[in-house]
N, C-alpha and C. Protein backbone atom coordinates (compact mmCIF):
# COMPACT_ATOMS: atom_id res chain seq x y z
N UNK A 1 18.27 5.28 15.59
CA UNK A 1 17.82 4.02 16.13
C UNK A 1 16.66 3.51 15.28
N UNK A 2 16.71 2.21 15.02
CA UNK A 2 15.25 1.82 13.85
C UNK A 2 14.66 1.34 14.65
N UNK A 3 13.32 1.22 14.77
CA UNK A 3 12.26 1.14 15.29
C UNK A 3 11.13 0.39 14.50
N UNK A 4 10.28 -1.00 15.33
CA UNK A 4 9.32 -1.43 14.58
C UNK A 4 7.94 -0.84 15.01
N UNK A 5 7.58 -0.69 14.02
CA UNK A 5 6.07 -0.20 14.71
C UNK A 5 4.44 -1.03 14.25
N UNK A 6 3.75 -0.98 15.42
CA UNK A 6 2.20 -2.26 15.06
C UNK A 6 1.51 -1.64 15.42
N UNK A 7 0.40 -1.99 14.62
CA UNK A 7 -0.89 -1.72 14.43
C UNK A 7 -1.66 -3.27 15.11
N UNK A 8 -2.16 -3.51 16.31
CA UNK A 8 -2.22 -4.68 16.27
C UNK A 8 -4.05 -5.01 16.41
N UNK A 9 -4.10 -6.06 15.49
CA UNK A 9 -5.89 -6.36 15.43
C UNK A 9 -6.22 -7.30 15.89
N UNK A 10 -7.40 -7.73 15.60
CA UNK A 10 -7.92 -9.31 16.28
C UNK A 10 -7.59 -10.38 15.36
N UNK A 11 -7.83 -9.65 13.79
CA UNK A 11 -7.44 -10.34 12.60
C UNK A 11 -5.96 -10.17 11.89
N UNK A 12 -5.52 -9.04 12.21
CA UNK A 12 -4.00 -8.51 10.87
C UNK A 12 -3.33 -7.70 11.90
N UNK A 13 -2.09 -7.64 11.78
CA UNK A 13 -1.38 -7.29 12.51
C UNK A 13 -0.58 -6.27 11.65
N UNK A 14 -0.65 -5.02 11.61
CA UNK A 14 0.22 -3.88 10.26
C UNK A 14 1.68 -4.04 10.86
N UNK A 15 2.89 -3.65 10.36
CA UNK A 15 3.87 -3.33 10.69
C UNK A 15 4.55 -2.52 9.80
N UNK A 16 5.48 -1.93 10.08
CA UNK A 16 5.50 -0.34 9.61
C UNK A 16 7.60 -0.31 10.28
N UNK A 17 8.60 0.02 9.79
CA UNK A 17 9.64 0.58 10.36
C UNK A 17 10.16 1.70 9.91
N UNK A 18 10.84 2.11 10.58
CA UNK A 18 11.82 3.51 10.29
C UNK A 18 13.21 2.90 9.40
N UNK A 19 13.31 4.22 8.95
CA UNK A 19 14.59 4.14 8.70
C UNK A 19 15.88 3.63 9.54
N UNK A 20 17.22 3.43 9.05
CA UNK A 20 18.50 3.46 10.20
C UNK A 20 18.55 4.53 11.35
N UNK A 21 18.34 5.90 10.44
CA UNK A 21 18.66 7.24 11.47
C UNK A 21 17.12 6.81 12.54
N UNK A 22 16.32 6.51 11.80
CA UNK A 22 14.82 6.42 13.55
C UNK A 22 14.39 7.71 12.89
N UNK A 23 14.11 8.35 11.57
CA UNK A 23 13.65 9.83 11.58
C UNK A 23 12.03 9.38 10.60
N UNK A 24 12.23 8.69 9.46
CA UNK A 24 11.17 8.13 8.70
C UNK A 24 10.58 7.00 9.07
N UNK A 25 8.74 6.51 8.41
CA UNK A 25 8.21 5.23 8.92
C UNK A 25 8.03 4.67 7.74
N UNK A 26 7.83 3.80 7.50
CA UNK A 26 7.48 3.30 5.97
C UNK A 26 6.42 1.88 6.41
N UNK A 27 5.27 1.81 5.65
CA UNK A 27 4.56 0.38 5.79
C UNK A 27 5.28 -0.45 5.29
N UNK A 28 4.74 -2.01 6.01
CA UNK A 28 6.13 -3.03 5.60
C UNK A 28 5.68 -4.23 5.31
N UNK A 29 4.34 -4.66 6.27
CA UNK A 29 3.61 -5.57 6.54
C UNK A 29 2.59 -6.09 7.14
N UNK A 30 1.77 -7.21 7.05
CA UNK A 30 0.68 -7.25 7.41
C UNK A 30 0.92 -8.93 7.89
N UNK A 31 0.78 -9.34 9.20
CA UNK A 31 0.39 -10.79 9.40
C UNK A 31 -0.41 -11.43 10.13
N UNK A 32 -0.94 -12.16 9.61
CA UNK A 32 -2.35 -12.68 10.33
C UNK A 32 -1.89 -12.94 11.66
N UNK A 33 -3.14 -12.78 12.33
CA UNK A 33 -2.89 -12.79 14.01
C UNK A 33 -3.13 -14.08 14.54
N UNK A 34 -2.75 -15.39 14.50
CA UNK A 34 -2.94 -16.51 14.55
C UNK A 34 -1.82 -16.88 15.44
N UNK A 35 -1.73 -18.44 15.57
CA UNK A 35 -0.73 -19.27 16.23
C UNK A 35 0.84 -18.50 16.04
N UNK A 36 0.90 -18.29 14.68
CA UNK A 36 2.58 -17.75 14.86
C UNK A 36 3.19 -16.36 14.90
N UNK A 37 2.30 -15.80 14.88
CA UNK A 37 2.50 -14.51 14.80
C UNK A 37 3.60 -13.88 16.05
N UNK A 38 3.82 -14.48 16.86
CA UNK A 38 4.59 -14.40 18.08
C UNK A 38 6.28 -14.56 17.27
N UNK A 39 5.99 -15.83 16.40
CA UNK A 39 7.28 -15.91 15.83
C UNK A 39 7.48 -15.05 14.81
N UNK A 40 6.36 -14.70 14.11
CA UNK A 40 6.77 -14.29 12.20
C UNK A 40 7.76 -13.06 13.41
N UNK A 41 6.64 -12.32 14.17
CA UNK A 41 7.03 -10.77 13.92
C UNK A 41 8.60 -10.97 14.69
N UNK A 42 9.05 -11.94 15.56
CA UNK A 42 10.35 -11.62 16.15
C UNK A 42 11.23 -12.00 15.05
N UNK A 43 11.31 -13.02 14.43
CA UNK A 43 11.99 -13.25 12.94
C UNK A 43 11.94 -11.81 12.09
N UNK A 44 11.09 -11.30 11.97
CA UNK A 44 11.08 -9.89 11.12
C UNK A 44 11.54 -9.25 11.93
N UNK A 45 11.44 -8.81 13.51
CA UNK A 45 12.00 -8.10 13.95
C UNK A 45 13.63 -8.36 13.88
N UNK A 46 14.18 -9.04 13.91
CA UNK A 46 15.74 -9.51 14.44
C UNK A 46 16.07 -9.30 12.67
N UNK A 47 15.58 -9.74 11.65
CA UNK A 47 16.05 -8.82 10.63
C UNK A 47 15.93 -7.96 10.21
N UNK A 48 15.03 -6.74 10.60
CA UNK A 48 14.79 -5.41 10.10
C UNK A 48 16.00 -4.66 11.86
N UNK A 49 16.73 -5.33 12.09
CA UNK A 49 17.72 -5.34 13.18
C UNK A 49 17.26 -4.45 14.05
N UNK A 50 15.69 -4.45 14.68
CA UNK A 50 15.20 -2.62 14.52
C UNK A 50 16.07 -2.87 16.26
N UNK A 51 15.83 -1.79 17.26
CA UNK A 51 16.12 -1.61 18.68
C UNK A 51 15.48 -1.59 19.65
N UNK A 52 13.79 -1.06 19.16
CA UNK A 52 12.92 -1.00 20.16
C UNK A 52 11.74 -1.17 19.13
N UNK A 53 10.34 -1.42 19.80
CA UNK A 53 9.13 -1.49 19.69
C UNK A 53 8.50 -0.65 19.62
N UNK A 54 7.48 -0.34 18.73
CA UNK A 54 6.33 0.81 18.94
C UNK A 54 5.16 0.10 19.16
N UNK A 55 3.89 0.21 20.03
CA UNK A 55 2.77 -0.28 19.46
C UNK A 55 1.47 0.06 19.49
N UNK A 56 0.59 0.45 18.64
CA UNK A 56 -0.44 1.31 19.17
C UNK A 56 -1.40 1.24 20.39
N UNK A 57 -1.41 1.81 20.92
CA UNK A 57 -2.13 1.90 22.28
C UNK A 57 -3.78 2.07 22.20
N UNK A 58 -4.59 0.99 22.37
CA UNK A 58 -6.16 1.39 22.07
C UNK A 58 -7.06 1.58 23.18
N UNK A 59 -7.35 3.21 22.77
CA UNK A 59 -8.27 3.37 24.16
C UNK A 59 -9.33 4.55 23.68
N UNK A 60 -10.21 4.48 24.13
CA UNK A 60 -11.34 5.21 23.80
C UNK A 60 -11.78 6.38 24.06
N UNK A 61 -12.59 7.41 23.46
CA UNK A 61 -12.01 8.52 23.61
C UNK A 61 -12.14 9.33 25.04
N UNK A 62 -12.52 8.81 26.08
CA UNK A 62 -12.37 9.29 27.55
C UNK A 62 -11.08 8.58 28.23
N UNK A 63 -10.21 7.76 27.10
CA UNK A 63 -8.77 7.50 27.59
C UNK A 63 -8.70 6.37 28.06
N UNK A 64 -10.17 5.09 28.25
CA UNK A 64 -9.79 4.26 28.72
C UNK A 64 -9.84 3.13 27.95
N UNK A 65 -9.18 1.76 28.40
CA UNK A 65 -9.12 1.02 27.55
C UNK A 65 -9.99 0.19 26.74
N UNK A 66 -9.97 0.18 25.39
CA UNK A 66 -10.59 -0.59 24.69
C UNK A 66 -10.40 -2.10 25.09
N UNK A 67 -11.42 -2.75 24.60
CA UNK A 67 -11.36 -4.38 25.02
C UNK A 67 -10.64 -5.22 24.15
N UNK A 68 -9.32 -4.66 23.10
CA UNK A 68 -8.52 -5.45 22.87
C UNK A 68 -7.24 -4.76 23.53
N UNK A 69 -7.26 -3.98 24.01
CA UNK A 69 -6.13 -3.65 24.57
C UNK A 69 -5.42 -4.30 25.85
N UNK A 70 -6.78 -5.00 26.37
CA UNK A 70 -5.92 -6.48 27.32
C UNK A 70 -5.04 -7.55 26.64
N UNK A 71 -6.17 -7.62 25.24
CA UNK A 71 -4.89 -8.41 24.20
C UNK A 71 -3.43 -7.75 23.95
N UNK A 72 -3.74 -6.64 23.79
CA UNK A 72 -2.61 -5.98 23.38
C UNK A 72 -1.36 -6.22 24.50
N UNK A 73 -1.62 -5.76 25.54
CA UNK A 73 -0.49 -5.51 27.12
C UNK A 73 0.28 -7.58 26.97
N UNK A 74 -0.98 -7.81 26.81
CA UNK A 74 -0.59 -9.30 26.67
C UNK A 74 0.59 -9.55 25.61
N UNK A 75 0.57 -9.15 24.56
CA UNK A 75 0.92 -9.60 23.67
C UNK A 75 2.00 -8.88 23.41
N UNK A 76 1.99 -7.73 23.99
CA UNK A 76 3.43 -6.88 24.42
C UNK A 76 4.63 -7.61 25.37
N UNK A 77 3.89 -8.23 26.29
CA UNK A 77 5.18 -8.83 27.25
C UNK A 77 5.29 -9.77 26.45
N UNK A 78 4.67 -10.71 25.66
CA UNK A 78 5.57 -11.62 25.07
C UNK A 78 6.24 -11.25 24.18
N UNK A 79 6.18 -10.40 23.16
CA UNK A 79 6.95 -10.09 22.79
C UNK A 79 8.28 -9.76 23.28
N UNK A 80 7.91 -8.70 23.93
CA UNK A 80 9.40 -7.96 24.62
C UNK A 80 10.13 -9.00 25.71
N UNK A 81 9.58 -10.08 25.56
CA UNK A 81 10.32 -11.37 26.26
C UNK A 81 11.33 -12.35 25.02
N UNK A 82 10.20 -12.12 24.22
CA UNK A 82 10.74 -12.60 22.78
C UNK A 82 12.57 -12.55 22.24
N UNK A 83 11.36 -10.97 22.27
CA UNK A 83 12.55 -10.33 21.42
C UNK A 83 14.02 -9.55 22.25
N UNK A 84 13.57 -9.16 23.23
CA UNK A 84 14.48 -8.96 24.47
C UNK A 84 14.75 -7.41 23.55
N UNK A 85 13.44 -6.28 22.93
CA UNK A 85 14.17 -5.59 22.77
C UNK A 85 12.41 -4.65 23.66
N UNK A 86 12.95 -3.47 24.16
CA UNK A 86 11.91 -2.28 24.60
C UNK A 86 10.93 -2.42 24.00
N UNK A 87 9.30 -2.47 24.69
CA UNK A 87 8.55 -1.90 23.92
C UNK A 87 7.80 -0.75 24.20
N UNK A 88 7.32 0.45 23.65
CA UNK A 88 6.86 1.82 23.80
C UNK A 88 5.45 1.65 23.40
N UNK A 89 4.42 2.41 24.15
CA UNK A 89 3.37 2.18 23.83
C UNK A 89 3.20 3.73 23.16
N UNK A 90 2.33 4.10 21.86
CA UNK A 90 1.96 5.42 21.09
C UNK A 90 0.23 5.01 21.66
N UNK A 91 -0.10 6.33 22.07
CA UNK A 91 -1.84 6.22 21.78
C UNK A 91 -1.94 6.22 20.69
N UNK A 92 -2.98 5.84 19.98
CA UNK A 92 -3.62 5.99 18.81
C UNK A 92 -4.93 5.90 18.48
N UNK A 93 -5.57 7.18 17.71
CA UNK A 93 -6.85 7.22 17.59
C UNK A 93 -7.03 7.76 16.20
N UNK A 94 -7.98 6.38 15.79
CA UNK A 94 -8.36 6.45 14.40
C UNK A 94 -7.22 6.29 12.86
N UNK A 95 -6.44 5.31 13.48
CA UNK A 95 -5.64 5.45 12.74
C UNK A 95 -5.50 4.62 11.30
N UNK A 96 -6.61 3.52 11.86
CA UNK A 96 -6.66 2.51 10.56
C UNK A 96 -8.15 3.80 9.49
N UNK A 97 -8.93 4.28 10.06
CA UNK A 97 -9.44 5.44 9.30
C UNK A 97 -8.64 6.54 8.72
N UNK A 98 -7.69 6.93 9.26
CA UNK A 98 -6.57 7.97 8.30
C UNK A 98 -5.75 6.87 7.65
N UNK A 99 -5.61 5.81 7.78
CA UNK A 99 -4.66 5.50 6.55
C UNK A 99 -6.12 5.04 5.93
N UNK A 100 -6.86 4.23 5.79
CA UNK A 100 -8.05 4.08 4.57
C UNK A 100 -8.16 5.35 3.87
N UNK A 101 -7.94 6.82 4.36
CA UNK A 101 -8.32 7.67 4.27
C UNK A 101 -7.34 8.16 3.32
N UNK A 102 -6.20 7.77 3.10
CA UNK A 102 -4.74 7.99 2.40
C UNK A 102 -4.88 6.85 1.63
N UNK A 103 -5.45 5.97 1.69
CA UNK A 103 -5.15 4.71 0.57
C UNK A 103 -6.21 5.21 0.02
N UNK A 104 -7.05 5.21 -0.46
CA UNK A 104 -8.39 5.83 -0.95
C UNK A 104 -8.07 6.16 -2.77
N UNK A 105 -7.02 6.90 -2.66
CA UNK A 105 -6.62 6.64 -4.19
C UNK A 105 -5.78 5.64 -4.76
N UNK A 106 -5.17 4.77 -4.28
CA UNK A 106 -4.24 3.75 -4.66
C UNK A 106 -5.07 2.28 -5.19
N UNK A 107 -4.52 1.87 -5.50
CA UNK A 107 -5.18 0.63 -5.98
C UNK A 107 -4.29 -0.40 -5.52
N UNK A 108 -5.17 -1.40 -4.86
CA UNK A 108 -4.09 -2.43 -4.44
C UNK A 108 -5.16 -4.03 -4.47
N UNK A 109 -4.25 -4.67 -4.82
CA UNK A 109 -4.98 -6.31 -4.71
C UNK A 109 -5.61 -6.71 -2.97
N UNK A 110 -5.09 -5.83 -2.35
CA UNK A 110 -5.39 -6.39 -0.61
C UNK A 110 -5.40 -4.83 -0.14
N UNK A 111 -6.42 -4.44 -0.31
CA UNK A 111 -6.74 -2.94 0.11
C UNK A 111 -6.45 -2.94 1.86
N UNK A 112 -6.81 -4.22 2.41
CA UNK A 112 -7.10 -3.98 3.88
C UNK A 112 -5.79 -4.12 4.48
N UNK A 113 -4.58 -5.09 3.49
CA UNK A 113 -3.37 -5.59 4.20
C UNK A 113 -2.48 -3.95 4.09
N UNK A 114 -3.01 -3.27 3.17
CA UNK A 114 -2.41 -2.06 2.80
C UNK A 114 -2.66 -1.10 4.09
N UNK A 115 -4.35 -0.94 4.60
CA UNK A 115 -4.47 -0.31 5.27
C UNK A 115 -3.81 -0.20 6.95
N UNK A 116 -3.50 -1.50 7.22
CA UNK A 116 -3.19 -2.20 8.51
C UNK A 116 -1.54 -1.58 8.33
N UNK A 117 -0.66 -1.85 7.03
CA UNK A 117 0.64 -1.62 7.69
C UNK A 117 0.89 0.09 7.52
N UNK A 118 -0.03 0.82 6.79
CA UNK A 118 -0.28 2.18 7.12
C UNK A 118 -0.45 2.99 7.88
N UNK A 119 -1.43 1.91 8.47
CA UNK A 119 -1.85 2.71 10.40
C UNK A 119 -0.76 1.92 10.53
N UNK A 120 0.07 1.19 11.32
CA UNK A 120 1.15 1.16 11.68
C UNK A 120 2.66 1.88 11.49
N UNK A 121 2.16 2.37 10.26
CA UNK A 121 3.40 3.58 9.65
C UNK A 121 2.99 5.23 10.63
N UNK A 122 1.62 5.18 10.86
CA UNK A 122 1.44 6.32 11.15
C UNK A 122 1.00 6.05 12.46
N UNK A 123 1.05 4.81 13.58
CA UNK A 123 1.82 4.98 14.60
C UNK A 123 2.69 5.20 15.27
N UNK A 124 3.78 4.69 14.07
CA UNK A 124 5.53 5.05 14.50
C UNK A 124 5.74 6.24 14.18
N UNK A 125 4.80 7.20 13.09
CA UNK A 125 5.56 8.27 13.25
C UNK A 125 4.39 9.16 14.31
N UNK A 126 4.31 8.53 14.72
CA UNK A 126 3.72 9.60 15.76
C UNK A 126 4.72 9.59 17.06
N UNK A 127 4.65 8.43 17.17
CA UNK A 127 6.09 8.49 18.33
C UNK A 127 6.92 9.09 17.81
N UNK A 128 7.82 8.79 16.96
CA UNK A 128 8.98 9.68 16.39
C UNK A 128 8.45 11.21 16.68
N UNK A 129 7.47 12.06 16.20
CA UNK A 129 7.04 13.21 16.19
C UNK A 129 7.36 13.76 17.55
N UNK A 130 6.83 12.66 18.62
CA UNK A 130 6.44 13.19 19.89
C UNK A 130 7.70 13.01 21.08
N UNK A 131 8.41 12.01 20.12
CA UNK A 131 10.49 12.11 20.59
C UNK A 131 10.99 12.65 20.45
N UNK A 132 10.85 13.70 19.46
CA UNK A 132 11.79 14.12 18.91
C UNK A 132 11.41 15.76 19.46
N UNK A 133 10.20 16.23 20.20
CA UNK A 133 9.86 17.55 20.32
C UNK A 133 10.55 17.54 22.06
């Protein structure tokens, strides 16, 4: 099953999918969090044909929610109204710091658009990890 997976910010939005089989994540993209972003990502979603949603879950480290994570729940039902496909929530902690932390040797013209669809690669595979046990 392919699967999209987000990293979602106030500013950039990462996105990250699996393979066909649903076993690998790969970074994919980065889109500003503005007026259309409701559309880019269901247009990307309906062609990366994925099945379900991943999206990182932000909460702090006694488990409760961070103060974009009202954005987030928000921005989950529209989506999954959108797109009419599941969405799964992954916790995630520290994840745009482990991918900075992995980009660190690469060189890229947009270090930050790099970092955003990274942590989103390494949201989805955390779900995958934690599906598959």
């Amino acid at each position: 099953m392919k699967l999209v997976g987000i990293d979602y910010g106030t500013k950039r939005v990462g996105v990250a999918v699996t393979d066909v089989a649903g076993v690998l994540s790969f970074p994919k993209a980065v889109f500003p969090n503005d007026k259309q972003l409701l559309n880019d990502l269901s247009t990307f979603i309906k062609k990366e044909e994925a099945e379900a949603i991943v999206i990182g879950e932000s909460r702090n480290l006694t488990g409760e929610d961070n103060p974009v994570m009202k954005d987030i729940r928000t921005f989950a039902r529209a989506l999954e109204q959108e797109c009419g496909l599941p969405v799964h929530f992954e916790p995630e902690f520290y994840t745009s710091h482990e991918a900075r932390r992995l980009a660190q040797d690469r060189v890229s013209k947009n270090a930050e658009d790099s970092v955003d669809a990274q942590a989103a690669a390494i949201i989805l595979n955390s779900y995958l990890s934690r599906s598959t046990t």
